[in-house]
Protein backbone atom coordinates (compact mmCIF):
# COMPACT_ATOMS: atom_id res chain seq x y z
CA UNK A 1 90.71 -18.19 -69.79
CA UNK A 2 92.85 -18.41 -66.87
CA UNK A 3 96.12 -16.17 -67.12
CA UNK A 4 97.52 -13.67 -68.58
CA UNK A 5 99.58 -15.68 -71.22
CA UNK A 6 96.26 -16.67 -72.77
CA UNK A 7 95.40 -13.36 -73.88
CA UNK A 8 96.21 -13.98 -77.29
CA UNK A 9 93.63 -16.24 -78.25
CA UNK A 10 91.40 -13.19 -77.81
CA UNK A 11 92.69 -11.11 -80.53
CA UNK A 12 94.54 -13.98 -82.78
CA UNK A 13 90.91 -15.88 -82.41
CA UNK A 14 89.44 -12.85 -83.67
CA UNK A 15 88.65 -14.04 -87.10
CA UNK A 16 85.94 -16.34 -85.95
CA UNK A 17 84.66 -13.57 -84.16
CA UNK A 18 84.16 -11.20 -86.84
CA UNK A 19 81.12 -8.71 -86.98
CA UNK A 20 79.50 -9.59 -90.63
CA UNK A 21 77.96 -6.70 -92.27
CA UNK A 22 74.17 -7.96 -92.55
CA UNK A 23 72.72 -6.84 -95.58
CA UNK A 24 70.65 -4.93 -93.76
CA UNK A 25 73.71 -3.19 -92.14
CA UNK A 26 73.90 0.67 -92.93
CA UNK A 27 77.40 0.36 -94.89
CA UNK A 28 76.87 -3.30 -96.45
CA UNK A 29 76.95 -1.51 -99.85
CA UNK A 30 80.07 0.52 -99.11
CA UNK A 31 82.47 -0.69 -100.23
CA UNK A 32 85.11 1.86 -98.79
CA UNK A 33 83.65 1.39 -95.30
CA UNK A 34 84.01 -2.72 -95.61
CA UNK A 35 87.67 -2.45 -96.48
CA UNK A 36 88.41 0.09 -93.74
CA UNK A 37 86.40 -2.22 -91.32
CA UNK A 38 88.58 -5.21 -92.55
CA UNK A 39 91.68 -3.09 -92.02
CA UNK A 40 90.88 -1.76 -88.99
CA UNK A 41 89.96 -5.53 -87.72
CA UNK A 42 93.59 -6.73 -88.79
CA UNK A 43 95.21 -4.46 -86.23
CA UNK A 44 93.40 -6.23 -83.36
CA UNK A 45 94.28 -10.18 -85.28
CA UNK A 46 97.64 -8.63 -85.14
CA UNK A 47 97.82 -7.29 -81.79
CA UNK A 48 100.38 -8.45 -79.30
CA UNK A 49 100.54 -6.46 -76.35
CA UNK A 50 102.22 -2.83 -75.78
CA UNK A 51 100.94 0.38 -77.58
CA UNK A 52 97.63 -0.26 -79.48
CA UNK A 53 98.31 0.30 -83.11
CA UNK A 54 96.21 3.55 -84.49
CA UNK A 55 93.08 3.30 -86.20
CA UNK A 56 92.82 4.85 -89.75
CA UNK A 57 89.94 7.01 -89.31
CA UNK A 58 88.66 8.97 -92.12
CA UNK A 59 87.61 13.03 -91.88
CA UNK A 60 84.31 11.96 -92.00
CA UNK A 61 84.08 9.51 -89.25
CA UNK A 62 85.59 12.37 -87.03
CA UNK A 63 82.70 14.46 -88.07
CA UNK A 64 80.40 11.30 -86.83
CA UNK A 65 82.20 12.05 -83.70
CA UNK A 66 81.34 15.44 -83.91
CA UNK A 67 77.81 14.68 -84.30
CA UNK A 68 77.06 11.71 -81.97
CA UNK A 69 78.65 14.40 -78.74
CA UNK A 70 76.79 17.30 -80.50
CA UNK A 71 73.66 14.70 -79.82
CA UNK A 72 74.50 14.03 -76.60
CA UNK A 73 76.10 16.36 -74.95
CA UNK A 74 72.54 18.09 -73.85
CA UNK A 75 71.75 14.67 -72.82
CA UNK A 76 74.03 13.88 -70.99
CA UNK A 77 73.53 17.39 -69.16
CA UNK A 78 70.29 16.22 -68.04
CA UNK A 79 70.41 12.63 -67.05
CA UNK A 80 74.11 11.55 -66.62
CA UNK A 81 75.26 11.98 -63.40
CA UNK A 82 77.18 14.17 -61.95
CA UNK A 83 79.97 11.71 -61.38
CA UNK A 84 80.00 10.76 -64.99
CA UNK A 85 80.56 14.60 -65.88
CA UNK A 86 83.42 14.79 -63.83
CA UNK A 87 85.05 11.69 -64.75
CA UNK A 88 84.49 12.44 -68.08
CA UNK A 89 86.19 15.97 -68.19
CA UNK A 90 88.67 14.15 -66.18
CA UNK A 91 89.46 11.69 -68.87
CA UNK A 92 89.50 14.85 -71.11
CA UNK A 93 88.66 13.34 -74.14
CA UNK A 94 88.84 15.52 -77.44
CA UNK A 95 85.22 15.71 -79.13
CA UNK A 96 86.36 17.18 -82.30
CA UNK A 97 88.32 13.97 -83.10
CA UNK A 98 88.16 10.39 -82.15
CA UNK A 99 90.83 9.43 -79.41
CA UNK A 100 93.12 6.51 -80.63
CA UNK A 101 93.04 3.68 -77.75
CA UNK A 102 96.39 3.90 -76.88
CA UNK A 103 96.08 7.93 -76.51
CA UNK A 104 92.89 7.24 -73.94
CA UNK A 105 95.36 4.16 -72.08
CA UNK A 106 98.21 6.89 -71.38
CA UNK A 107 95.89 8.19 -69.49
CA UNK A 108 93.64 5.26 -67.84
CA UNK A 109 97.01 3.19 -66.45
CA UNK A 110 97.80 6.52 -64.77
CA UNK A 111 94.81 6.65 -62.60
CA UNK A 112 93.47 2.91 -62.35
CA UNK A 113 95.84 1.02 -64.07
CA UNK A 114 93.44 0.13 -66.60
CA UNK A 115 93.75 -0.28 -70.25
CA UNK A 116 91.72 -1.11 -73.59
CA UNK A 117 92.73 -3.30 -76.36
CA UNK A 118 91.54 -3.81 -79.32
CA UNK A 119 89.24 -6.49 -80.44
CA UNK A 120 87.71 -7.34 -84.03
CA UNK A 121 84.46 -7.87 -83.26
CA UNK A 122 82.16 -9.62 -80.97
CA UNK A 123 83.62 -12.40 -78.52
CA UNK A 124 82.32 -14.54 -76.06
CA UNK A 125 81.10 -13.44 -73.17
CA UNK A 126 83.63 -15.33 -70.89
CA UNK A 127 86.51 -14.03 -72.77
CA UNK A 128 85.01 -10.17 -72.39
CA UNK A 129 84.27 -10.89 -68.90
CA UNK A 130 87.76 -12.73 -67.93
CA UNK A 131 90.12 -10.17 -69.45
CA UNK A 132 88.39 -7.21 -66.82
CA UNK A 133 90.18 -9.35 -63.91
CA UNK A 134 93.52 -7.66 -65.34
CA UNK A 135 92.62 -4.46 -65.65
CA UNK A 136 91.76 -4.74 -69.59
CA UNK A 137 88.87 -3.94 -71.47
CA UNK A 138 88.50 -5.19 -74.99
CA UNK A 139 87.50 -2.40 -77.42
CA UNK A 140 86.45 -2.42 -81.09
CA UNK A 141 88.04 0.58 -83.05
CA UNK A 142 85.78 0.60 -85.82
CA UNK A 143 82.98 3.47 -86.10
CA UNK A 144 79.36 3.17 -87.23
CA UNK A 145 78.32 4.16 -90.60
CA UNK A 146 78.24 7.76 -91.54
CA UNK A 147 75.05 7.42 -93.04
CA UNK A 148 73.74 6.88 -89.60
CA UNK A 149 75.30 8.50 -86.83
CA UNK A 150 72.99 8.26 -83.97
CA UNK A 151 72.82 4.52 -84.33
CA UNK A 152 74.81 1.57 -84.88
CA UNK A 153 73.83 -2.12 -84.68
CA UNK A 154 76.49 -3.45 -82.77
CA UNK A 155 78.91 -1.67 -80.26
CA UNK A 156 81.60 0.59 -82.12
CA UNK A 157 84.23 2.71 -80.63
CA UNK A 158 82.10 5.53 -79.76
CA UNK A 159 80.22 3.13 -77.83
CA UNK A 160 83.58 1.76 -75.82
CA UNK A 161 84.86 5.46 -75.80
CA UNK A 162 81.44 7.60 -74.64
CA UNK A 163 80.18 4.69 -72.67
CA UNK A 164 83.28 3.27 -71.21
CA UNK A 165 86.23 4.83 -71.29
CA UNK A 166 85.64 7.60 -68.13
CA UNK A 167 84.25 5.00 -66.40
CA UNK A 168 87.83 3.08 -65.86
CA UNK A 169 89.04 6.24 -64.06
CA UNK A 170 86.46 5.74 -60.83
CA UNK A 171 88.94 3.23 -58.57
CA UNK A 172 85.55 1.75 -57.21
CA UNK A 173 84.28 1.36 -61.19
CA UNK A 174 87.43 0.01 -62.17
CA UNK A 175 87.35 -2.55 -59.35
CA UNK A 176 83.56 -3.93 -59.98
CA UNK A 177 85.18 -4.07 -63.70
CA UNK A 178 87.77 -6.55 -62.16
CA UNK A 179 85.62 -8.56 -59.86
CA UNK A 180 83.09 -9.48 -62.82
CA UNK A 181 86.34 -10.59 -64.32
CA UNK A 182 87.50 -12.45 -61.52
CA UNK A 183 83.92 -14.46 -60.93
CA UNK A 184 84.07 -14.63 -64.86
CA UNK A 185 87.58 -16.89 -64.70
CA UNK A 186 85.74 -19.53 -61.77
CA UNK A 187 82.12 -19.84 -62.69
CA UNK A 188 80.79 -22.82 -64.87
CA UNK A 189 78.64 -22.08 -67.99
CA UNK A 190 75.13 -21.20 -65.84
CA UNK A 191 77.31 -19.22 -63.05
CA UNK A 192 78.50 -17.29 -66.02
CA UNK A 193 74.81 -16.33 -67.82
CA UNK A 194 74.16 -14.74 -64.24
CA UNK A 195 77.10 -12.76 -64.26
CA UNK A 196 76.78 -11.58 -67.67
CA UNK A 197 73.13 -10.78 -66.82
CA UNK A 198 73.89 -8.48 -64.07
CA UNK A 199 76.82 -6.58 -66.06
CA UNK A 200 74.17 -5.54 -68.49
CA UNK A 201 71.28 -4.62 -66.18
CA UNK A 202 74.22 -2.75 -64.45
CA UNK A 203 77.85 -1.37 -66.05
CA UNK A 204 75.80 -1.29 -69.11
CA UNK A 205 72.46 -0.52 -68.67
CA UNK A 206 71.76 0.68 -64.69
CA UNK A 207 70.49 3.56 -63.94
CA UNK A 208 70.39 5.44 -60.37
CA UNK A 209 68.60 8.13 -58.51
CA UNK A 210 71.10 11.20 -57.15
CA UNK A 211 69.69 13.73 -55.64
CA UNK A 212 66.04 12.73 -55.79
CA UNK A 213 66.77 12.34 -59.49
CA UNK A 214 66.45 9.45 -61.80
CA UNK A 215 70.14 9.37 -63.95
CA UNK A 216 71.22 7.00 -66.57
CA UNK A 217 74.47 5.05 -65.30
CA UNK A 218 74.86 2.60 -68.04
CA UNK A 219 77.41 2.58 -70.48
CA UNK A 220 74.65 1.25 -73.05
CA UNK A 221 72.59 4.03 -71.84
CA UNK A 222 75.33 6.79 -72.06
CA UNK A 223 76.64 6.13 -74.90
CA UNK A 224 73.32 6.09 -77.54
CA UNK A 225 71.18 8.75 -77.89
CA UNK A 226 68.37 6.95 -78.71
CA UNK A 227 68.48 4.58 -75.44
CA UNK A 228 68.95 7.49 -73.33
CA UNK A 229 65.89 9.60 -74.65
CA UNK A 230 63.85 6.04 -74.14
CA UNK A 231 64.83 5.52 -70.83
CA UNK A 232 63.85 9.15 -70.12
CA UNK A 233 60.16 8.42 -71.66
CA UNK A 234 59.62 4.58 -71.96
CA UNK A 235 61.10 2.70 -70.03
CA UNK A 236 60.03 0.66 -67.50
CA UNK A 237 61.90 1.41 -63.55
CA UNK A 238 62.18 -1.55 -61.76
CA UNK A 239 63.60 -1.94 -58.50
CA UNK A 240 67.10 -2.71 -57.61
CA UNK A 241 67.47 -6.34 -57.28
CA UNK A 242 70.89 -8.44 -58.16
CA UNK A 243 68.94 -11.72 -58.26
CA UNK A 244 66.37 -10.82 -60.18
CA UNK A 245 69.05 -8.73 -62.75
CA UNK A 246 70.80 -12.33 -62.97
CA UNK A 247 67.72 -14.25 -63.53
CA UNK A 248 66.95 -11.46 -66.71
CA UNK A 249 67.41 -12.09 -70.06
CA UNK A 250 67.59 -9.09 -72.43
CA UNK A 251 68.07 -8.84 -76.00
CA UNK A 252 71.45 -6.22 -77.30
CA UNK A 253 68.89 -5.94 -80.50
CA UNK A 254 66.52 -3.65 -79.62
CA UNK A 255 65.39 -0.47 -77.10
CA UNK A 256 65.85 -1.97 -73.48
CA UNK A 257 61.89 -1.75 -72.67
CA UNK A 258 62.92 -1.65 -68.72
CA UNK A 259 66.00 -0.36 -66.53
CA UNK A 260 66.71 -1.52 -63.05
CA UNK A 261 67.05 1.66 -60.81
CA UNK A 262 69.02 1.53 -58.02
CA UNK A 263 68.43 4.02 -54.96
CA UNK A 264 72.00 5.54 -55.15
CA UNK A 265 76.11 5.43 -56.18
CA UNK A 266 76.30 4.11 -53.01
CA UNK A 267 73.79 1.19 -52.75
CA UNK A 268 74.19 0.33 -56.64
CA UNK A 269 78.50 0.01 -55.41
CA UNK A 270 77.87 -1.76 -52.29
CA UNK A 271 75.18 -4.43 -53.65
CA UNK A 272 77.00 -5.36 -56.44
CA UNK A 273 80.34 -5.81 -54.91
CA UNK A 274 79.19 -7.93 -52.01
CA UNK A 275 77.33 -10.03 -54.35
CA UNK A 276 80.43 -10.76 -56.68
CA UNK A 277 83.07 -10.89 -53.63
CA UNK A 278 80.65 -13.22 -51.66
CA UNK A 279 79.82 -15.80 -54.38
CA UNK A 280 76.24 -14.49 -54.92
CA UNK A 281 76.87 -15.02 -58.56
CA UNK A 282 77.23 -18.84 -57.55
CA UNK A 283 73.38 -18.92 -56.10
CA UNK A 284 72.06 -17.05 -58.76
């Protein structure tokens, strides 16, 4: 994907992108869930640009809200850090209801210019990757099962929203966000596995040390309460190294059994932007 005029074939593509409920999937059996899944997929296959469509979200997926921040509020009080606390009160985010996307973009293009659109499901990483050069992140809307509200097995909208969302207000988050995409847009199909390695090991599942502290950065890590309580106990720390973080395969199905750890802000910001603005991504 090369411009902006091919942004379509992200959400009118959708349908081959589609997140099947596995029978193993906490609402395969519900039948209410599935048809509010399939609606709320349509308004990302319909999606065209301008305000993102609202999500019909039912009383009790608010309370699923309710519960996951409940979770991890306390959480995030110990291992977030600090900057994630004030960009998240920043954001100001309602945690008694789920935010619509276009309710949390009012606020993003403000401050970064930044913006979330919705997606169906799963897409290709290239896709993902080439929309952050403008400034666009593509979101699901859909929310986990209510049956389960601490888990979900692939990313929902409390994911994109708890994980995400605050992020996009940090101009020096918001521009790694756009340098992945711009690397994304040049790099050939092996250049692209190392840059899609070293967005997870980083915007999604880094973690840093502030103030003599080890603190989960992620957006993977943020965002689930069970990945962040592992990380606290489990997981292995490994040092801060981009090459070795593009060279690392990991697997979105399970616990991530180790986190790269990165000294500080300041060296995680610094390491990763030289190594996408300098082609490091093309030696990888």
């Amino acid at each position: 994907m090369k411009a902006r005029a091919d942004r379509g074939a992200a959400h009118a593509g959708g349908e081959s992108c589609l997140v099947h409920l596995d029978r193993d999937h906490p609402g395969f059996r519900d039948a209410g869930y599935r048809a509010r899944r399939d609606r709320i997929a349509r308004i990302a296959l319909d999606y065209r640009g301008g305000p993102v469509p609202e999500a019909p979200y039912t009383e009790e997926e608010h309370a699923v809200w309710r519960d996951v921040w409940k979770h991890l509020g306390p959480l995030h009080e110990r291992w977030a850090p600090r900057g994630y606390l004030i960009l998240n009160k920043r954001l100001g985010m309602s945690r008694e209801r789920i935010p619509q996307l276009d309710e949390v973009n009012r606020k993003l293009r403000t401050i970064t210019g930044f913006e979330m659109e919705p997606v169906a499901g799963l897409i290709e990483p290239r896709v993902f990757l080439s929309y952050l050069a403008d400034g666009v992140f593509l979101a699901t809307q859909y929310v986990r099962h209510h049956s389960t509200p601490l888990y979900t097995p692939e990313p929902d909208v409390i994911h994109e929203l708890v994980g995400h969302a605050a992020s996009f207000t940090h101009p020096m988050i918001a521009e790694l966000n756009r340098a992945f995409g711009r690397a994304a847009r040049e790099a050939d199909d092996a250049e692209l596995k190392a840059l899609e390695r070293a967005y997870w090991w980083t915007l999604e599942f880094g973690a840093l040390v502030e103030e003599g502290q080890v603190k989960a950065f992620g957006s993977g890590l943020l965002s689930s309460c069970g990945e962040i309580q592992r990380f606290a106990t489990e997981a292995e720390l490994l040092s801060f190294d981009i090459g070795r973080m593009a060279a690392t395969d990991y697997d979105p199905t399970n616990y991530q059994p180790h986190v790269f750890l990165a000294p500080s802000w300041e060296v995680l910001y610094h390491d990763l932007h030289s190594w996408l603005h300098d082609g490091g991504w093309r030696r990888a």
